[in-house]
PDB file of N, CA and C in Angstrom:
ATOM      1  N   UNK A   1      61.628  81.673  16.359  1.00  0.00           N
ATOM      2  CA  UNK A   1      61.395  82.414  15.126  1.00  0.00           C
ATOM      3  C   UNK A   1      62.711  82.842  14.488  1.00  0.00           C
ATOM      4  N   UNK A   2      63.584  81.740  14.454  1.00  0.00           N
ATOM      5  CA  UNK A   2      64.841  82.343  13.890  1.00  0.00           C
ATOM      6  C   UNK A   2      64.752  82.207  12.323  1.00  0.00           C
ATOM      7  N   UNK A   3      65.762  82.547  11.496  1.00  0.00           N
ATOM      8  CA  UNK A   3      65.879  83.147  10.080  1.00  0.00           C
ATOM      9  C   UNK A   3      67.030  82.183   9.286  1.00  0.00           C
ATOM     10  N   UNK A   4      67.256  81.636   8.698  1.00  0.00           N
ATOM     11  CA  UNK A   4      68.432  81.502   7.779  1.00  0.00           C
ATOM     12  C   UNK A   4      69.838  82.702   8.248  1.00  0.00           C
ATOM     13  N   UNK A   5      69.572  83.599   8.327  1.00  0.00           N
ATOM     14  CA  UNK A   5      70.580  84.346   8.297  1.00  0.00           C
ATOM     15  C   UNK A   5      70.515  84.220   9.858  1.00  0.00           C
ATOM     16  N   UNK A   6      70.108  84.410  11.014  1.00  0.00           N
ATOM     17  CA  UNK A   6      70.548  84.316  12.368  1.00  0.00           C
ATOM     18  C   UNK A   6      71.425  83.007  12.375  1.00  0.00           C
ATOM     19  N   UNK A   7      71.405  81.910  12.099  1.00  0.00           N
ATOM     20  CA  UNK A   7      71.945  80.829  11.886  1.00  0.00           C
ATOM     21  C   UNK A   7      73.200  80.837  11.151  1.00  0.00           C
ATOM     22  N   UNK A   8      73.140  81.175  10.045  1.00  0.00           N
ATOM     23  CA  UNK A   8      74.474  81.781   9.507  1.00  0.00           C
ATOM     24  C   UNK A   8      75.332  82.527  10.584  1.00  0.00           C
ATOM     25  N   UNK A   9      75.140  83.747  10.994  1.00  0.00           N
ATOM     26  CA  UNK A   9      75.727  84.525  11.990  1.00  0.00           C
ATOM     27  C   UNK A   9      75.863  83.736  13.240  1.00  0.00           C
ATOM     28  N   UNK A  10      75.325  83.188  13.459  1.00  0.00           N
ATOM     29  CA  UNK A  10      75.330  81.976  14.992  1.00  0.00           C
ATOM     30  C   UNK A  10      74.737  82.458  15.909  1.00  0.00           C
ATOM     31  N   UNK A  11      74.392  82.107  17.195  1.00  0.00           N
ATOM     32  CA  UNK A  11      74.077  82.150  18.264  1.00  0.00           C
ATOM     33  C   UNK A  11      74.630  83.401  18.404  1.00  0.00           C
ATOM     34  N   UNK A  12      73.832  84.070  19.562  1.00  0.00           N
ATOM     35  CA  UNK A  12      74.352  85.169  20.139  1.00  0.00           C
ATOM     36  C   UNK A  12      72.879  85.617  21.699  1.00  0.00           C
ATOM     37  N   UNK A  13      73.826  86.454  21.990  1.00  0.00           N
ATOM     38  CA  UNK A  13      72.510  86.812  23.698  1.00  0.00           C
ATOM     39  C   UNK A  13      71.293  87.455  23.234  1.00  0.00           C
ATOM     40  N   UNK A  14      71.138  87.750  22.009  1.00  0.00           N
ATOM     41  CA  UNK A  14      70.085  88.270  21.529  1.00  0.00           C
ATOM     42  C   UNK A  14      68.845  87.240  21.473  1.00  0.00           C
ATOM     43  N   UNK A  15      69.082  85.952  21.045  1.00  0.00           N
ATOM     44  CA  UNK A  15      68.362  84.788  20.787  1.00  0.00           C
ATOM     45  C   UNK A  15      67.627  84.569  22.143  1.00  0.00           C
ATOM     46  N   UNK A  16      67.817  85.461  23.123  1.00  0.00           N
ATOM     47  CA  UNK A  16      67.257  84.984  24.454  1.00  0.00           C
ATOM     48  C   UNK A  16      66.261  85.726  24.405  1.00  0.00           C
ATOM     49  N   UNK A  17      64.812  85.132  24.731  1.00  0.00           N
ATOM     50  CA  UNK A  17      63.453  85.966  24.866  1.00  0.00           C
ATOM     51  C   UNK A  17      64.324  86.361  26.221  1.00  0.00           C
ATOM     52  N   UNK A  18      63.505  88.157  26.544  1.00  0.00           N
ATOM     53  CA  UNK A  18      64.334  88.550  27.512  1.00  0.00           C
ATOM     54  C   UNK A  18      65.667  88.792  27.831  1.00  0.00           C
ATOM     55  N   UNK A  19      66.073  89.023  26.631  1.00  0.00           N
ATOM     56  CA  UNK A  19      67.956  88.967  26.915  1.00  0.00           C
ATOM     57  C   UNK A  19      68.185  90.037  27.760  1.00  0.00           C
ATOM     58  N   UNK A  20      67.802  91.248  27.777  1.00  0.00           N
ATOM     59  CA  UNK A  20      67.957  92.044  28.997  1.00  0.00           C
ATOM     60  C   UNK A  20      68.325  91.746  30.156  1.00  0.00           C
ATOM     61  N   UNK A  21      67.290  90.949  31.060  1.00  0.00           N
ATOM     62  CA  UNK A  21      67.523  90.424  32.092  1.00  0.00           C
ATOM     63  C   UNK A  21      69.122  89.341  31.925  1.00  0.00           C
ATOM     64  N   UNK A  22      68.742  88.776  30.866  1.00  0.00           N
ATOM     65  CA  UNK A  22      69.759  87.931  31.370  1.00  0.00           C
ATOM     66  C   UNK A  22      71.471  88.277  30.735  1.00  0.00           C
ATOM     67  N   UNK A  23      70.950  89.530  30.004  1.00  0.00           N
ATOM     68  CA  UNK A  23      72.495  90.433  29.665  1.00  0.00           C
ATOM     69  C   UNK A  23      72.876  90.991  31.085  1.00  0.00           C
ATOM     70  N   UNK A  24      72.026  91.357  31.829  1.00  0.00           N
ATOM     71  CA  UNK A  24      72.450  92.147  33.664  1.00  0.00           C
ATOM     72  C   UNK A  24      72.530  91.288  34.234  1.00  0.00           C
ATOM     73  N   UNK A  25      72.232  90.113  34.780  1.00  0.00           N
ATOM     74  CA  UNK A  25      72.263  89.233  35.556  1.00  0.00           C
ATOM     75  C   UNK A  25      72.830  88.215  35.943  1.00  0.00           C
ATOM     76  N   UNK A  26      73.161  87.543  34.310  1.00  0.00           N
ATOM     77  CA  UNK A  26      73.991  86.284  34.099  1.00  0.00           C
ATOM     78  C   UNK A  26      75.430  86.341  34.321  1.00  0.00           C
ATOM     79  N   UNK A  27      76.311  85.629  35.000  1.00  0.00           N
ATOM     80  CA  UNK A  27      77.569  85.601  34.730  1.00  0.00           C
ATOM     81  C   UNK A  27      77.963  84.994  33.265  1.00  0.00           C
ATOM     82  N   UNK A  28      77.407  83.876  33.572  1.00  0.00           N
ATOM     83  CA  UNK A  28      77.364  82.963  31.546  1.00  0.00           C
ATOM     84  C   UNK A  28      76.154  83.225  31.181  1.00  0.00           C
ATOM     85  N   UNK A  29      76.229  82.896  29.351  1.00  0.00           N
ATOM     86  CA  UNK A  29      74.798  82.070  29.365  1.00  0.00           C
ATOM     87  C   UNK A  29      75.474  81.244  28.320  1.00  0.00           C
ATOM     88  N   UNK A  30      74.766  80.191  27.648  1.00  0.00           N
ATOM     89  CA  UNK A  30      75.658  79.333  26.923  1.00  0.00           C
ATOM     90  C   UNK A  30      74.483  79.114  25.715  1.00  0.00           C
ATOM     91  N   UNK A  31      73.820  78.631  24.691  1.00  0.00           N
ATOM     92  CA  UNK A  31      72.841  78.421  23.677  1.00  0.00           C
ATOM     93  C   UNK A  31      73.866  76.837  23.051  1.00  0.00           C
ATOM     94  N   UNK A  32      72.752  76.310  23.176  1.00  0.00           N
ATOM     95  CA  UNK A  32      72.650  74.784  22.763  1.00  0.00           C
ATOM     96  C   UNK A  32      71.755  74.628  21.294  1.00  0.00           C
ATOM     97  N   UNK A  33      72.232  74.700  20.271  1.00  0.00           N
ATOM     98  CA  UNK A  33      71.853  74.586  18.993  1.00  0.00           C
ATOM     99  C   UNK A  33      71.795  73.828  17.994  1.00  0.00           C
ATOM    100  N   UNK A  34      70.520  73.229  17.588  1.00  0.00           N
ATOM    101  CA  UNK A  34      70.792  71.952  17.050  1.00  0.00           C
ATOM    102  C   UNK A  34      71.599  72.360  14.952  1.00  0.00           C
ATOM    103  N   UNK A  35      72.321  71.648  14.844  1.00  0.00           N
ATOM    104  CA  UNK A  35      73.012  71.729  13.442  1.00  0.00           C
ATOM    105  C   UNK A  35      72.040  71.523  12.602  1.00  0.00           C
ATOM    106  N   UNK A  36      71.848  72.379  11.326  1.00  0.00           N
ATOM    107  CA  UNK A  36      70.872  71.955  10.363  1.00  0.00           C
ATOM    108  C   UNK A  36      71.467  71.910   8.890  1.00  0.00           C
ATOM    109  N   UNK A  37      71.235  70.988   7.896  1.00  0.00           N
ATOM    110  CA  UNK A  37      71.495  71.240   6.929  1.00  0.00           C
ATOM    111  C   UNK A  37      70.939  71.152   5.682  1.00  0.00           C
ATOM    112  N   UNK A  38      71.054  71.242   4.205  1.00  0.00           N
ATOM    113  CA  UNK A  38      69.926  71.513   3.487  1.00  0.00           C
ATOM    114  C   UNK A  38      69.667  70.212   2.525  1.00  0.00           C
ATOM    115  N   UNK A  39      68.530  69.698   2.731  1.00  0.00           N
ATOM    116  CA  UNK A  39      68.483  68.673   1.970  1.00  0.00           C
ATOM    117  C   UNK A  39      68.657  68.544   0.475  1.00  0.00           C
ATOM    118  N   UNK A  40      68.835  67.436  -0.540  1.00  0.00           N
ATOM    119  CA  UNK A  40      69.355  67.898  -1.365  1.00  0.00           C
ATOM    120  C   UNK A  40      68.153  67.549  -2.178  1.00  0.00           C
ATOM    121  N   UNK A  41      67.022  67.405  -1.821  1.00  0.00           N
ATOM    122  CA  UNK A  41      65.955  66.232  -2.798  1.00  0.00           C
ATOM    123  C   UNK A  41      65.059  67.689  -2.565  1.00  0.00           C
ATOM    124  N   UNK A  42      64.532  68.097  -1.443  1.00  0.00           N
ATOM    125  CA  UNK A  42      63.707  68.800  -1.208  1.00  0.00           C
ATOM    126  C   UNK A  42      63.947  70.649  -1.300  1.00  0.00           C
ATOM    127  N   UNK A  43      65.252  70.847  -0.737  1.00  0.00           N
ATOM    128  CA  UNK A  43      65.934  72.524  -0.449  1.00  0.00           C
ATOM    129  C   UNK A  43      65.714  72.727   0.365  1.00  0.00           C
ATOM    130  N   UNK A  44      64.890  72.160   1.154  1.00  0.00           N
ATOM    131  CA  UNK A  44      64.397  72.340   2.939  1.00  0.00           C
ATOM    132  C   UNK A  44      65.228  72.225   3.623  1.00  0.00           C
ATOM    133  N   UNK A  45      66.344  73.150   4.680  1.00  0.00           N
ATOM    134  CA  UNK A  45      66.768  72.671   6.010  1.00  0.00           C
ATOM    135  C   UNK A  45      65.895  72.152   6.943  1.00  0.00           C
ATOM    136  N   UNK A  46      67.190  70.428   7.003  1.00  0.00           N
ATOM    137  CA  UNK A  46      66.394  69.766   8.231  1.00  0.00           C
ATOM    138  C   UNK A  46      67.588  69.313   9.243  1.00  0.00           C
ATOM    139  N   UNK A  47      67.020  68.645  10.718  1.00  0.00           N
ATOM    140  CA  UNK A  47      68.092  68.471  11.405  1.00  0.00           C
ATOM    141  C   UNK A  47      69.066  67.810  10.705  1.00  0.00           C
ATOM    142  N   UNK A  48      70.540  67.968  10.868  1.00  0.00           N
ATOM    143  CA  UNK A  48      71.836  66.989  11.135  1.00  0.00           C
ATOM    144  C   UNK A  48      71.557  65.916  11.864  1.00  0.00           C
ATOM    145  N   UNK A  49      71.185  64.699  12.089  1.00  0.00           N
ATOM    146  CA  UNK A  49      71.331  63.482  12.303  1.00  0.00           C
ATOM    147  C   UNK A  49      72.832  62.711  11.596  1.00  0.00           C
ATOM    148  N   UNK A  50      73.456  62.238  12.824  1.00  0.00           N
ATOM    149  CA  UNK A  50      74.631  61.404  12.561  1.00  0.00           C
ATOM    150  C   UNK A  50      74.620  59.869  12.421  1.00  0.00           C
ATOM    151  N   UNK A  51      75.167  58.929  12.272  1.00  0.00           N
ATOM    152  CA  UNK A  51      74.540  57.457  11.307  1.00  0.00           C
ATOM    153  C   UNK A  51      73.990  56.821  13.041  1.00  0.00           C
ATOM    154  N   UNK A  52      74.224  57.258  13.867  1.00  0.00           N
ATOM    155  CA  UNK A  52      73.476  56.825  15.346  1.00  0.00           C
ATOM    156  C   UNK A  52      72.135  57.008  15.967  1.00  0.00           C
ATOM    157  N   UNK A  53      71.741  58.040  14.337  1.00  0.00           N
ATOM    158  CA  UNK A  53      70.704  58.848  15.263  1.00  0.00           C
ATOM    159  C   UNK A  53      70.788  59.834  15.978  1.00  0.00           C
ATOM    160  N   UNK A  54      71.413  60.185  16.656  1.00  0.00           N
ATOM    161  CA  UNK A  54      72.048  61.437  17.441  1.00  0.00           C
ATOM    162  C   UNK A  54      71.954  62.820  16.276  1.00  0.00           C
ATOM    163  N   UNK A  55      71.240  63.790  17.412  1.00  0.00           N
ATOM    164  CA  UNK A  55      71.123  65.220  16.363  1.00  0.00           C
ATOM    165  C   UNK A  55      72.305  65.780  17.027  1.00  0.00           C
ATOM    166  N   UNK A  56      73.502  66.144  15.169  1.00  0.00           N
ATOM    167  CA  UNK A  56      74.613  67.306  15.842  1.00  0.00           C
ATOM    168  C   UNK A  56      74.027  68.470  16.157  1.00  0.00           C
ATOM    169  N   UNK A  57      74.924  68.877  17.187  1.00  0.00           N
ATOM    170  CA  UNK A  57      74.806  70.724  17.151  1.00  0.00           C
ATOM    171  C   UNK A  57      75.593  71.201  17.883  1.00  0.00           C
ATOM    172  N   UNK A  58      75.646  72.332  18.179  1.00  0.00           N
ATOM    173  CA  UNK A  58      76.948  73.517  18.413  1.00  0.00           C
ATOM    174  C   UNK A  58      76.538  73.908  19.970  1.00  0.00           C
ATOM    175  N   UNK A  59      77.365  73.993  20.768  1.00  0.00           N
ATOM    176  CA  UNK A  59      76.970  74.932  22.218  1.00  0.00           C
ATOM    177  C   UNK A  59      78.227  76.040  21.917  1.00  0.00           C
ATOM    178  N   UNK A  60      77.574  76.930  21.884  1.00  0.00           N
ATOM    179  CA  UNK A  60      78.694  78.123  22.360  1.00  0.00           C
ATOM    180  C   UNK A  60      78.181  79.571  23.468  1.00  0.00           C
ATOM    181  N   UNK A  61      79.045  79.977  24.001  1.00  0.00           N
ATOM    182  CA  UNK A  61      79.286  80.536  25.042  1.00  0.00           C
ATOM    183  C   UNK A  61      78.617  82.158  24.443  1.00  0.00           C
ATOM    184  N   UNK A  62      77.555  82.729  24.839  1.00  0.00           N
ATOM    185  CA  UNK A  62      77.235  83.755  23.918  1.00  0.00           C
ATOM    186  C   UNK A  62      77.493  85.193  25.037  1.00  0.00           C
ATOM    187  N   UNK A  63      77.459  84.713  25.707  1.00  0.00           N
ATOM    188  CA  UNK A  63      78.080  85.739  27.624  1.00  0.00           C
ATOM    189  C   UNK A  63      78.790  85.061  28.461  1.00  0.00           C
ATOM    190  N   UNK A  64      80.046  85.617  28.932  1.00  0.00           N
ATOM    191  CA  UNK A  64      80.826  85.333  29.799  1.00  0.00           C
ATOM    192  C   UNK A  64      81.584  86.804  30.416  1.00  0.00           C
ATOM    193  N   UNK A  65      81.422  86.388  31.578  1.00  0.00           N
ATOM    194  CA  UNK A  65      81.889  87.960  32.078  1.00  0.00           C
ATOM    195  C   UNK A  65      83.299  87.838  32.406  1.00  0.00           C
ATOM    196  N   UNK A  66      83.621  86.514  32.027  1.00  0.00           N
ATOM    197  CA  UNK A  66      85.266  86.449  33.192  1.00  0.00           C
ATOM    198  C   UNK A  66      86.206  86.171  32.283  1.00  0.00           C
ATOM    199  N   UNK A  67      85.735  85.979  30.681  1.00  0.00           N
ATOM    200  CA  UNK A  67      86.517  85.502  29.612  1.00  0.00           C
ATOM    201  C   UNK A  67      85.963  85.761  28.209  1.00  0.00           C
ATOM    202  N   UNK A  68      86.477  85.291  27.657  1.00  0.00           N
ATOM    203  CA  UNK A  68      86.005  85.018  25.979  1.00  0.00           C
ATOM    204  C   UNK A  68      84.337  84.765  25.922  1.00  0.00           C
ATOM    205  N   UNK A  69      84.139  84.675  25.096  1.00  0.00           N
ATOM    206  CA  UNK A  69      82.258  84.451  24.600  1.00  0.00           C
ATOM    207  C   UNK A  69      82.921  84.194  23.443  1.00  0.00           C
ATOM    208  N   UNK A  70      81.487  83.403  22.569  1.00  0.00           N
ATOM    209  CA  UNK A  70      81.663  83.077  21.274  1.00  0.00           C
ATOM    210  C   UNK A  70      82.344  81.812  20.739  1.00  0.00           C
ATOM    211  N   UNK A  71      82.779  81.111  22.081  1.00  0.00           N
ATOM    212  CA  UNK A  71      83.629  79.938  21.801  1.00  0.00           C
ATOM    213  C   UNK A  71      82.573  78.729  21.340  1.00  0.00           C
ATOM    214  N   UNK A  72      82.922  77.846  20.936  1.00  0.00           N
ATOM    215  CA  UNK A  72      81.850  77.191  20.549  1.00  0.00           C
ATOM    216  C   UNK A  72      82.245  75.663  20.345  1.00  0.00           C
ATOM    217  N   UNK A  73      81.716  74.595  20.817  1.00  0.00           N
ATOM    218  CA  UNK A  73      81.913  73.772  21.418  1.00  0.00           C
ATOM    219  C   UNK A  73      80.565  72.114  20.424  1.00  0.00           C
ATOM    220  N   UNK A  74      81.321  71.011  19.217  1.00  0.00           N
ATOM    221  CA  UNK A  74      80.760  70.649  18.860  1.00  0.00           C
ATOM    222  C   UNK A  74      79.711  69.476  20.467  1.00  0.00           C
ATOM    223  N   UNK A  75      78.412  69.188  19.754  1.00  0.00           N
ATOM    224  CA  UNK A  75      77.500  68.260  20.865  1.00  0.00           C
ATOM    225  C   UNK A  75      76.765  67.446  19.616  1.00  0.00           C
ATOM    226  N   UNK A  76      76.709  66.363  20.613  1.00  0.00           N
ATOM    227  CA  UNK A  76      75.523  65.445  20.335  1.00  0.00           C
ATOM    228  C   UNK A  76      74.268  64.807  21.212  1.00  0.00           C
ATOM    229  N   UNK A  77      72.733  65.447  20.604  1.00  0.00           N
ATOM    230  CA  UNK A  77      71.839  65.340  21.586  1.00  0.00           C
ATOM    231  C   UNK A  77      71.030  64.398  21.398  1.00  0.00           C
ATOM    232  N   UNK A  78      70.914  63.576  21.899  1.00  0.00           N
ATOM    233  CA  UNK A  78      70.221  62.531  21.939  1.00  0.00           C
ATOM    234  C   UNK A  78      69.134  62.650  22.981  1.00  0.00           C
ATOM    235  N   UNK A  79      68.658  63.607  23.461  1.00  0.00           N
ATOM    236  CA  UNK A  79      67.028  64.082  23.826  1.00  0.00           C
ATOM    237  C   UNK A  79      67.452  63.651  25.284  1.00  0.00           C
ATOM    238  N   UNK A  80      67.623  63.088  25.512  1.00  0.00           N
ATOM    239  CA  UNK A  80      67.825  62.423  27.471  1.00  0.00           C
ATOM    240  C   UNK A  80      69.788  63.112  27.687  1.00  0.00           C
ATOM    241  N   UNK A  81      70.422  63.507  27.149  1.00  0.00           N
ATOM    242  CA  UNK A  81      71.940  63.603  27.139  1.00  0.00           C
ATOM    243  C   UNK A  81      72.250  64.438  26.042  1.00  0.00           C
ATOM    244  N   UNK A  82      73.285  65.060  26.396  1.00  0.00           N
ATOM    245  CA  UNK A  82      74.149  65.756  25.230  1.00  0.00           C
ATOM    246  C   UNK A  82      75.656  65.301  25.541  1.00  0.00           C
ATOM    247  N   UNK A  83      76.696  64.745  24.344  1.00  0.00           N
ATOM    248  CA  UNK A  83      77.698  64.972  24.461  1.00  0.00           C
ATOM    249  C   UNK A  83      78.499  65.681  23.738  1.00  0.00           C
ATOM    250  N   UNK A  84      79.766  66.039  24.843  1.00  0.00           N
ATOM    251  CA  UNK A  84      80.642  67.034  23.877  1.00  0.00           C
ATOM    252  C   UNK A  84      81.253  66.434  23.458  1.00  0.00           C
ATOM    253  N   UNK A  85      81.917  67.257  22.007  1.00  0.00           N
ATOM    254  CA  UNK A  85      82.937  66.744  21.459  1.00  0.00           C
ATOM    255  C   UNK A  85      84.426  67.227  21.281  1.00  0.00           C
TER     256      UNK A  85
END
């Protein structure tokens, strides 16, 4: 049930049903997010697809207890695999 504007702002530990638990518990947590952008025929955001087929999107680090959070890391998911970039 995310918003236009959560997306704008990015990922964060909030996006976790239950973030509680996993704000006390987790050493990491990381959110795997697919890229969306706005079509130009319709105004509808739809996935980022790259000329392979492959949906872009973003992983970033939204808890880390031993470092930085917030880092963010481009991917490509192709449903069986993700690679980084």
């Amino acid at each position: 049930n995310l918003t236009g504007a959560d997306y704008k702002d990015g990922p964060s530990l909030s996006w976790y049903r239950g973030s509680g638990y996993v704000g006390f518990a987790a050493e990491q947590a990381v959110m795997l997010v697919p890229e969306r952008r706005k079509d130009e025929q319709t105004g509808q955001w739809v996935p980022s697809v790259n000329q392979q087929g492959m949906q872009e999107g973003r992983m970033t680090i939204v808890k880390n207890k031993t470092g930085a959070s917030g880092v963010s890391v481009g991917t490509l998911m192709a449903g069986w695999c993700n690679l980084m970039q």
